[in-house]
PDB file of N, CA and C in Angstrom:
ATOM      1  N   UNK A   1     110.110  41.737 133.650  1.00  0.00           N
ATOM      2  CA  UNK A   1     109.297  41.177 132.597  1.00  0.00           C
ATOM      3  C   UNK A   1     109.103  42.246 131.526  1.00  0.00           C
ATOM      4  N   UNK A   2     109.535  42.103 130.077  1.00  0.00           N
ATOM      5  CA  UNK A   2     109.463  42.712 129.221  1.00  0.00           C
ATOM      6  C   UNK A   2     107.754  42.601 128.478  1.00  0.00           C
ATOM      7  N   UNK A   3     106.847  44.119 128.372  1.00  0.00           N
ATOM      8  CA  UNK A   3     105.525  43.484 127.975  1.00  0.00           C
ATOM      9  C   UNK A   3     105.200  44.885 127.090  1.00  0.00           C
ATOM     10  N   UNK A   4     104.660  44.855 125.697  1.00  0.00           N
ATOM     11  CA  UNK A   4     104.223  46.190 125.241  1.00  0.00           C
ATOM     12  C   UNK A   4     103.019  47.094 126.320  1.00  0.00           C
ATOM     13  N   UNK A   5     102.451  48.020 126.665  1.00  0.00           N
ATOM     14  CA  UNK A   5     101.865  48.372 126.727  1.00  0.00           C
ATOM     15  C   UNK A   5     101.693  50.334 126.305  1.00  0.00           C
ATOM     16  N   UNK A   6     100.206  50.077 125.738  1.00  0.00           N
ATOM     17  CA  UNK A   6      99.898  51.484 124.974  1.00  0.00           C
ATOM     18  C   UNK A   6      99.247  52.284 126.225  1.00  0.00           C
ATOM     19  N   UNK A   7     100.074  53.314 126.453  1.00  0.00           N
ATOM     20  CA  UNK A   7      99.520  54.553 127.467  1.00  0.00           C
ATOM     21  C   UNK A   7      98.599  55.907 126.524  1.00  0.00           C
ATOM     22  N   UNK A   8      97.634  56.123 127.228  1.00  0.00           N
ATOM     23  CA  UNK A   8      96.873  57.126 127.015  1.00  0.00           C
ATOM     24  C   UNK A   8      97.846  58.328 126.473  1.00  0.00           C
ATOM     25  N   UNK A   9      97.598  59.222 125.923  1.00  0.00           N
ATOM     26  CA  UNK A   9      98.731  60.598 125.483  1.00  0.00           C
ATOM     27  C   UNK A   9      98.986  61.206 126.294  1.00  0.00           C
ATOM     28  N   UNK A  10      97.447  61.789 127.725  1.00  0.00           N
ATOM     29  CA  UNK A  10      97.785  62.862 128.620  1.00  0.00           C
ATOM     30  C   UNK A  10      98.540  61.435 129.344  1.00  0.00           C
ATOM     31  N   UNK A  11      98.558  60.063 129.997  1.00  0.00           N
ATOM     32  CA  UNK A  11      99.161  59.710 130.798  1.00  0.00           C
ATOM     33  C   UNK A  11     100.948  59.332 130.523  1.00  0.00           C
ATOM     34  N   UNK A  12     100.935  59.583 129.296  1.00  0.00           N
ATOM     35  CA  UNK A  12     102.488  59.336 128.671  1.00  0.00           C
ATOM     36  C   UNK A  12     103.135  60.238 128.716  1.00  0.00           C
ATOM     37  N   UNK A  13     102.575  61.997 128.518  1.00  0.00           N
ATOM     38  CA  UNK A  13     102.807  62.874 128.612  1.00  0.00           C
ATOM     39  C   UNK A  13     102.991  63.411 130.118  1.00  0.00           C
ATOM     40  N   UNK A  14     102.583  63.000 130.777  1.00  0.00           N
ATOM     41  CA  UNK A  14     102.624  63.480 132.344  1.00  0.00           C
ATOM     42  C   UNK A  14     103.744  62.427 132.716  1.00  0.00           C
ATOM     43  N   UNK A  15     103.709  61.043 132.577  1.00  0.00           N
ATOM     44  CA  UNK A  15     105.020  59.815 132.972  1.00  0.00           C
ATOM     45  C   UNK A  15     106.168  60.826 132.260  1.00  0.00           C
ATOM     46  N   UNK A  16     106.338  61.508 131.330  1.00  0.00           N
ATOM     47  CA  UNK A  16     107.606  61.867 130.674  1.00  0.00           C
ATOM     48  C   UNK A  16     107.731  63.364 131.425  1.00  0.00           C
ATOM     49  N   UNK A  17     106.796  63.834 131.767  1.00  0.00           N
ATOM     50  CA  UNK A  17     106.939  65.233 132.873  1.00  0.00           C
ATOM     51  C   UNK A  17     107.923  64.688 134.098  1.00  0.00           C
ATOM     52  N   UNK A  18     107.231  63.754 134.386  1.00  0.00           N
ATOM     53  CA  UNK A  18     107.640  63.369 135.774  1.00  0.00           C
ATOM     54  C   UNK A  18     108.928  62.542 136.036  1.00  0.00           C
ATOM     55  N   UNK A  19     109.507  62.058 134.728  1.00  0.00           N
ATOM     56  CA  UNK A  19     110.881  61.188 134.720  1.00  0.00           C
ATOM     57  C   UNK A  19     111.812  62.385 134.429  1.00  0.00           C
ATOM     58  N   UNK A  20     111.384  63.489 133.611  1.00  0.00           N
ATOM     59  CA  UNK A  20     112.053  64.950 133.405  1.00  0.00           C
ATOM     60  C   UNK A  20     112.573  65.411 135.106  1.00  0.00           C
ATOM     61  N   UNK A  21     111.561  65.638 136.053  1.00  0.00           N
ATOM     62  CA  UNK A  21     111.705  66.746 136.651  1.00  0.00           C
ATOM     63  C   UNK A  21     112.086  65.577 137.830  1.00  0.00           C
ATOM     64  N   UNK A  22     112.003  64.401 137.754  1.00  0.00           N
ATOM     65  CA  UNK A  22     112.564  64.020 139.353  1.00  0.00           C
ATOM     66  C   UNK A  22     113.547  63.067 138.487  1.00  0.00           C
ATOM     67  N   UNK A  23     113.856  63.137 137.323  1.00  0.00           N
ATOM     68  CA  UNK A  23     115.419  62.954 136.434  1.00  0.00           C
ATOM     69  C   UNK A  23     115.529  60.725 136.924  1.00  0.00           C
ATOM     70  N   UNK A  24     114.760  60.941 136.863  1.00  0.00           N
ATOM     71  CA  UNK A  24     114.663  59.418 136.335  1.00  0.00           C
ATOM     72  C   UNK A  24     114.126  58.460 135.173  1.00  0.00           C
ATOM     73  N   UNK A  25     114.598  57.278 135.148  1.00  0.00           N
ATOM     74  CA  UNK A  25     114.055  56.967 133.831  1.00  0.00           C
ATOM     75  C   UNK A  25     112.772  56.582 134.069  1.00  0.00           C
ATOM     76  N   UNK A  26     111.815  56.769 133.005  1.00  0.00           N
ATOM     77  CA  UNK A  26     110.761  56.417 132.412  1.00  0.00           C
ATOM     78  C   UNK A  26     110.196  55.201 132.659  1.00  0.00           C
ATOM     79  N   UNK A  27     110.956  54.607 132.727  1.00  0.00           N
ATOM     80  CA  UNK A  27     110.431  52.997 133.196  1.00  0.00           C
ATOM     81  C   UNK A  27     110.331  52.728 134.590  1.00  0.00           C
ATOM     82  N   UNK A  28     111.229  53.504 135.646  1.00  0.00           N
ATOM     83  CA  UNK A  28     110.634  53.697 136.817  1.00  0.00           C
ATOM     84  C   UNK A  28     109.660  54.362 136.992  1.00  0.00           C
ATOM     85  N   UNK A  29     109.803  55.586 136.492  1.00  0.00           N
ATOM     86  CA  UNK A  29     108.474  56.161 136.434  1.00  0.00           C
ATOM     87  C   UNK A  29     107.138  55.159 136.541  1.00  0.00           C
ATOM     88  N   UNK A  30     107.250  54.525 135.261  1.00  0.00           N
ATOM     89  CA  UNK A  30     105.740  53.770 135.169  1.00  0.00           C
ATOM     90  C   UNK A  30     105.679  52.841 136.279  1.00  0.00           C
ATOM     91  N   UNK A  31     106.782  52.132 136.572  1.00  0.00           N
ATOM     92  CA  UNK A  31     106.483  50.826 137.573  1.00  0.00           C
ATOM     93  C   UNK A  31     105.668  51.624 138.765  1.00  0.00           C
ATOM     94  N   UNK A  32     106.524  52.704 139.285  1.00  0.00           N
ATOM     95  CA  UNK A  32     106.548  53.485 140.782  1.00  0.00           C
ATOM     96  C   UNK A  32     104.752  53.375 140.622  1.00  0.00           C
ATOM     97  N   UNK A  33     104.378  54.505 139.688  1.00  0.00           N
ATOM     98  CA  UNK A  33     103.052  54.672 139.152  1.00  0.00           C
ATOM     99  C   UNK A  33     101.847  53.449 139.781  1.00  0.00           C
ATOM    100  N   UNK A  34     102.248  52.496 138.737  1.00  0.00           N
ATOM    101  CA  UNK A  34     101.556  51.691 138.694  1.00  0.00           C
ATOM    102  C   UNK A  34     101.414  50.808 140.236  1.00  0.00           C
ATOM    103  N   UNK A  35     102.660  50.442 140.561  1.00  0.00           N
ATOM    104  CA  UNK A  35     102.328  50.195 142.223  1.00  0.00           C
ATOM    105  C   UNK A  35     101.945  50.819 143.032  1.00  0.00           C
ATOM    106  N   UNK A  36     101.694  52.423 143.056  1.00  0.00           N
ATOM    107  CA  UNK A  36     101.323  52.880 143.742  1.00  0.00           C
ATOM    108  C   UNK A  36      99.263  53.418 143.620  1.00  0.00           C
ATOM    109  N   UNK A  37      99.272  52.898 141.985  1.00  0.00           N
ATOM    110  CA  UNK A  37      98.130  53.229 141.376  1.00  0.00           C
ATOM    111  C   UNK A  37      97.004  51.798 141.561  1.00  0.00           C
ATOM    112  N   UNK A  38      97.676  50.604 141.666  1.00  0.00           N
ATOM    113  CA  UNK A  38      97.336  48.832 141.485  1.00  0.00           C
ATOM    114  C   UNK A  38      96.724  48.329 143.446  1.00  0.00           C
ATOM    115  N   UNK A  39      98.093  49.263 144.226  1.00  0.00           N
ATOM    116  CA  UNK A  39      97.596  49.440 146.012  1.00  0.00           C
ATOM    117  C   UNK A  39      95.670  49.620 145.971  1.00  0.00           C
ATOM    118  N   UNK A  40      96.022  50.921 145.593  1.00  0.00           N
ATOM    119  CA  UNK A  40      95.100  51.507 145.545  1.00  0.00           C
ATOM    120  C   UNK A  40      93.355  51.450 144.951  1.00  0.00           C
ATOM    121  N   UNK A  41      93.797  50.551 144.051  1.00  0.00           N
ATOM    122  CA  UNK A  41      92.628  50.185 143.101  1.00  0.00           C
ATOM    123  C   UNK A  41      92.451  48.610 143.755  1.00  0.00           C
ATOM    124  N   UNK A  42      93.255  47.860 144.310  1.00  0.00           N
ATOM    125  CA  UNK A  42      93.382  46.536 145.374  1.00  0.00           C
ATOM    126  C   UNK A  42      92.464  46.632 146.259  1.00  0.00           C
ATOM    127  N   UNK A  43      92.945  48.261 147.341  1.00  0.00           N
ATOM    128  CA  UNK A  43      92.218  48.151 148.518  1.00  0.00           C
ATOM    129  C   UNK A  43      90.682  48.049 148.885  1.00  0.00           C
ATOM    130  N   UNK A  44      89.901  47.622 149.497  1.00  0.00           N
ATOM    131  CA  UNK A  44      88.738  47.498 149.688  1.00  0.00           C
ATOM    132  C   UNK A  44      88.220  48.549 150.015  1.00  0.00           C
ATOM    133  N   UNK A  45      87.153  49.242 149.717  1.00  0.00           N
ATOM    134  CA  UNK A  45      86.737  50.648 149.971  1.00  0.00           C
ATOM    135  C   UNK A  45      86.135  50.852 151.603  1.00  0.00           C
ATOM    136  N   UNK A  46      86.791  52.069 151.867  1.00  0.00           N
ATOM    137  CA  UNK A  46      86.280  51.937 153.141  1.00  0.00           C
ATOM    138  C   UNK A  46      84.761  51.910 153.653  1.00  0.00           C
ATOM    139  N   UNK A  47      84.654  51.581 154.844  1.00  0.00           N
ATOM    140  CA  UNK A  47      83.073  50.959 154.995  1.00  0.00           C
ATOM    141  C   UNK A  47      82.495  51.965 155.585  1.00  0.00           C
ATOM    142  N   UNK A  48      81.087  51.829 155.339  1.00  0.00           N
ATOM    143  CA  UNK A  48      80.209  53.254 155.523  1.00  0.00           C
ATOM    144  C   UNK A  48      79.852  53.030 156.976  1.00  0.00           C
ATOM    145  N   UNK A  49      80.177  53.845 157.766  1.00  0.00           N
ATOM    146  CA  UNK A  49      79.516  53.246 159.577  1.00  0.00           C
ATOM    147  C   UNK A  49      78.244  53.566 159.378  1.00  0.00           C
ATOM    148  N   UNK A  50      78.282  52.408 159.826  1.00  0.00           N
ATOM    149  CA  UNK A  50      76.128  52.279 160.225  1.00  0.00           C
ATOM    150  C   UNK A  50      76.189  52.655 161.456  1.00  0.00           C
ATOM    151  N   UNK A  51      74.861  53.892 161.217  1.00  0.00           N
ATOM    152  CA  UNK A  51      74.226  54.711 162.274  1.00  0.00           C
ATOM    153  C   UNK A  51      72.787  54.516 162.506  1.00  0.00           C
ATOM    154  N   UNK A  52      72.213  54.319 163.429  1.00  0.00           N
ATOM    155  CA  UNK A  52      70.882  54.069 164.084  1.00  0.00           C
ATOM    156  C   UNK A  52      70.030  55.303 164.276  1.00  0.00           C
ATOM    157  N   UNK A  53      69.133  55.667 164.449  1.00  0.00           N
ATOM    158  CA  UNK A  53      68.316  56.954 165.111  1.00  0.00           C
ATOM    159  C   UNK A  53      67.722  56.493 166.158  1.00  0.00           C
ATOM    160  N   UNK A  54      68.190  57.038 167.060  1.00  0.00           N
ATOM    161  CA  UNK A  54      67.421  57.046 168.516  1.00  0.00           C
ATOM    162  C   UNK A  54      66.234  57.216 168.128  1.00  0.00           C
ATOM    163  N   UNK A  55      65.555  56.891 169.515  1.00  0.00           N
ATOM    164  CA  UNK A  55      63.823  56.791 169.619  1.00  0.00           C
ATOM    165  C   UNK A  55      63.949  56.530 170.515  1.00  0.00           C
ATOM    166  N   UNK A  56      62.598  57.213 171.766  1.00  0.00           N
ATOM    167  CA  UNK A  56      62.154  56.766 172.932  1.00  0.00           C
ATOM    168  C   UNK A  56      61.946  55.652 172.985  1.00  0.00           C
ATOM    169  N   UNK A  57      62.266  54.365 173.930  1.00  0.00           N
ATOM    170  CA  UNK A  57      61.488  53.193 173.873  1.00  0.00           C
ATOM    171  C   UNK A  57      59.883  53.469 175.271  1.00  0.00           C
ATOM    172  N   UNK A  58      60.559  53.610 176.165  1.00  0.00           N
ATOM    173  CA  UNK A  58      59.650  54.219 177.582  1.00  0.00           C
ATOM    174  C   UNK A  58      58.638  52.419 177.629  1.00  0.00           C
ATOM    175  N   UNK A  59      57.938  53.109 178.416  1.00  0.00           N
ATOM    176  CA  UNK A  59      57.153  51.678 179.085  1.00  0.00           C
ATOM    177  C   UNK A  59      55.891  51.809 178.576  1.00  0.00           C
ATOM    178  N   UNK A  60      55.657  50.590 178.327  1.00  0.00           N
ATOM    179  CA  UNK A  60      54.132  50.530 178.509  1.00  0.00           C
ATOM    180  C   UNK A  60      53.167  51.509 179.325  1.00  0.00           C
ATOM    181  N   UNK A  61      52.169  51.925 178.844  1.00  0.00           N
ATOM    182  CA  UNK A  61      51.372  52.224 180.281  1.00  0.00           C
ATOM    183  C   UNK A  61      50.687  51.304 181.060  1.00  0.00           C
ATOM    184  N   UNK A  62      50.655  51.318 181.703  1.00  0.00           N
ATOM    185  CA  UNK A  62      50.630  50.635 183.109  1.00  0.00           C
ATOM    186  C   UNK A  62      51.617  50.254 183.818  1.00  0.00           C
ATOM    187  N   UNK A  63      52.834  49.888 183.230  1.00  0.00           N
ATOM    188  CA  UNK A  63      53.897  49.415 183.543  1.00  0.00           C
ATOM    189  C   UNK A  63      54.695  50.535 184.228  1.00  0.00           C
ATOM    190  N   UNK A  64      55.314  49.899 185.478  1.00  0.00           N
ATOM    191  CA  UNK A  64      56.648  50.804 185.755  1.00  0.00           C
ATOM    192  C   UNK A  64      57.413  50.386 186.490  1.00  0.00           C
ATOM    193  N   UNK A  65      58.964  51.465 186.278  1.00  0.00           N
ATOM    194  CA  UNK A  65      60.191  50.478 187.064  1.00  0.00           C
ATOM    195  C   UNK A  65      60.262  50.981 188.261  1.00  0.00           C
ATOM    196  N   UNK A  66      59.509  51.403 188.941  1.00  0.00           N
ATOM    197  CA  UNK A  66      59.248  51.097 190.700  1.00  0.00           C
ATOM    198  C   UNK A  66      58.986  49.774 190.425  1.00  0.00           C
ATOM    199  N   UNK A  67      58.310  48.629 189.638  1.00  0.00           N
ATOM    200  CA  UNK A  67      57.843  47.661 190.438  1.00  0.00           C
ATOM    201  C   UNK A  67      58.417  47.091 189.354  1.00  0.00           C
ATOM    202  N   UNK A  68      59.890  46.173 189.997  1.00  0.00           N
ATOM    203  CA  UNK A  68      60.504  45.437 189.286  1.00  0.00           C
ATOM    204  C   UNK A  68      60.120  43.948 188.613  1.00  0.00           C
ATOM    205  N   UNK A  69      59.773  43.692 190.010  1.00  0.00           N
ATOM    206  CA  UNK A  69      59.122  42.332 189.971  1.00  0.00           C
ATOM    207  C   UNK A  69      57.807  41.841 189.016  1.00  0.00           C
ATOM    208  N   UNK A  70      56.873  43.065 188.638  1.00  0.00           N
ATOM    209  CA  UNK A  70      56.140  42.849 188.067  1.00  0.00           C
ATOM    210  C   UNK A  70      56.159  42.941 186.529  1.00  0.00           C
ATOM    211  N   UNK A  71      57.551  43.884 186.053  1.00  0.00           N
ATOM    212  CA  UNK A  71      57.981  43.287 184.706  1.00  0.00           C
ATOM    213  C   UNK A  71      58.875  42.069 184.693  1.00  0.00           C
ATOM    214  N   UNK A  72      59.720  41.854 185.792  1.00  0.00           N
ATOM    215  CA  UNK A  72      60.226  40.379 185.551  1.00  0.00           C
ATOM    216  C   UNK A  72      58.847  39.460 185.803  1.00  0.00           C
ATOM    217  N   UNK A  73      57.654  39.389 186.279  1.00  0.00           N
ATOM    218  CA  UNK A  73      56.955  38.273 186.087  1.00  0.00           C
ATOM    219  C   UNK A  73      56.168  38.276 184.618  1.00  0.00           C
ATOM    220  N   UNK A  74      55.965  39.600 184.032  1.00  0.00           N
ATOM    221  CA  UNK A  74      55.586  39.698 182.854  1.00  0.00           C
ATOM    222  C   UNK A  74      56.266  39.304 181.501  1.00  0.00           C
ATOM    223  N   UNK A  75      57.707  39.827 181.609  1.00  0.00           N
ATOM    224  CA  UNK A  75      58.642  39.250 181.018  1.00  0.00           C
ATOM    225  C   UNK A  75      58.803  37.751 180.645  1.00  0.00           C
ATOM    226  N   UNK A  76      58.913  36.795 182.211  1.00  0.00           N
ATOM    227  CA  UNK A  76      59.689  35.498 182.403  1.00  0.00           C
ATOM    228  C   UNK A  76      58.507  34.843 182.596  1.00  0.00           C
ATOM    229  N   UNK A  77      57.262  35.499 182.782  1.00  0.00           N
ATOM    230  CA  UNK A  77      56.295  35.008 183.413  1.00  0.00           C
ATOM    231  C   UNK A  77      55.785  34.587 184.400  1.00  0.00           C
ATOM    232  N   UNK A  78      54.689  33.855 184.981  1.00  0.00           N
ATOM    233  CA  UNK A  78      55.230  34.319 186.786  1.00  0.00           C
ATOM    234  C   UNK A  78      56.091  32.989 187.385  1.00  0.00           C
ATOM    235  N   UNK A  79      56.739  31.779 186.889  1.00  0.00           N
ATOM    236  CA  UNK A  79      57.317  31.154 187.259  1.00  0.00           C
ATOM    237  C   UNK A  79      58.614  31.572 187.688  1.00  0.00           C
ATOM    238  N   UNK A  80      58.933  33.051 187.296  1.00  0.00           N
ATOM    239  CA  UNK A  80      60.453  33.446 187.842  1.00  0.00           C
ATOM    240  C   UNK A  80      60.544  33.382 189.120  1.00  0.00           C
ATOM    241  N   UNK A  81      62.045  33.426 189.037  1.00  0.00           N
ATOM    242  CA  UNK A  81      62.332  33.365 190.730  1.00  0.00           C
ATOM    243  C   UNK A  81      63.434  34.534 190.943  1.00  0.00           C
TER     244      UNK A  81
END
C-alpha cells in the first residue's frame, strides 16, 4: 500500500542510519520498525501482582483449637453434626 507519511527529523535520520549500516532499503527499514514498534504499543501492559500483608488472625479469647467441637458448634451452630 502506497501512503505519504511525514517522519520526525531525529526518526528519519536514524531510519537512514540504519538502512546505511545494515545496507538495506529504507522502506524496509520503516516497515521492520514499525512492526516491531505497532507489537509493542498493541501489547497489553503487564499486570501488577497483587500482594496482601500478612496479619495474625489467632482466636478469639476464650476460644481454642483443643476444643474443636466447640468452634464447629459456634461456627454452624449447635445443630451441627
Amino acid at each position: 500500500m502506497r501512503t505519504t507519511l511525514t517522519l520526525d527529523p531525529d526518526v528519519a535520520e536514524k531510519a537512514k542510519q540504519a538502512a546505511a549500516k545494515l545496507r538495506k532499503p529504507f522502506k524496509e527499514i520503516v516497515n521492520t520498525a514499525l512492526r516491531i514498534g505497532l507489537d509493542k504499543v498493541m501489547a497489553p501492559p503487564a499486570a501488577k501482582p497483587y500482594r496482601t500483608k500478612p496479619r495474625p488472625l489467632g482466636l478469639r479469647e476464650g476460644l481454642s483449637y483443643d476444643r474443636i467441637s466447640d468452634l464447629l458448634a459456634r461456627a454452624e451452630g449447635e445443630d451441627f453434626r
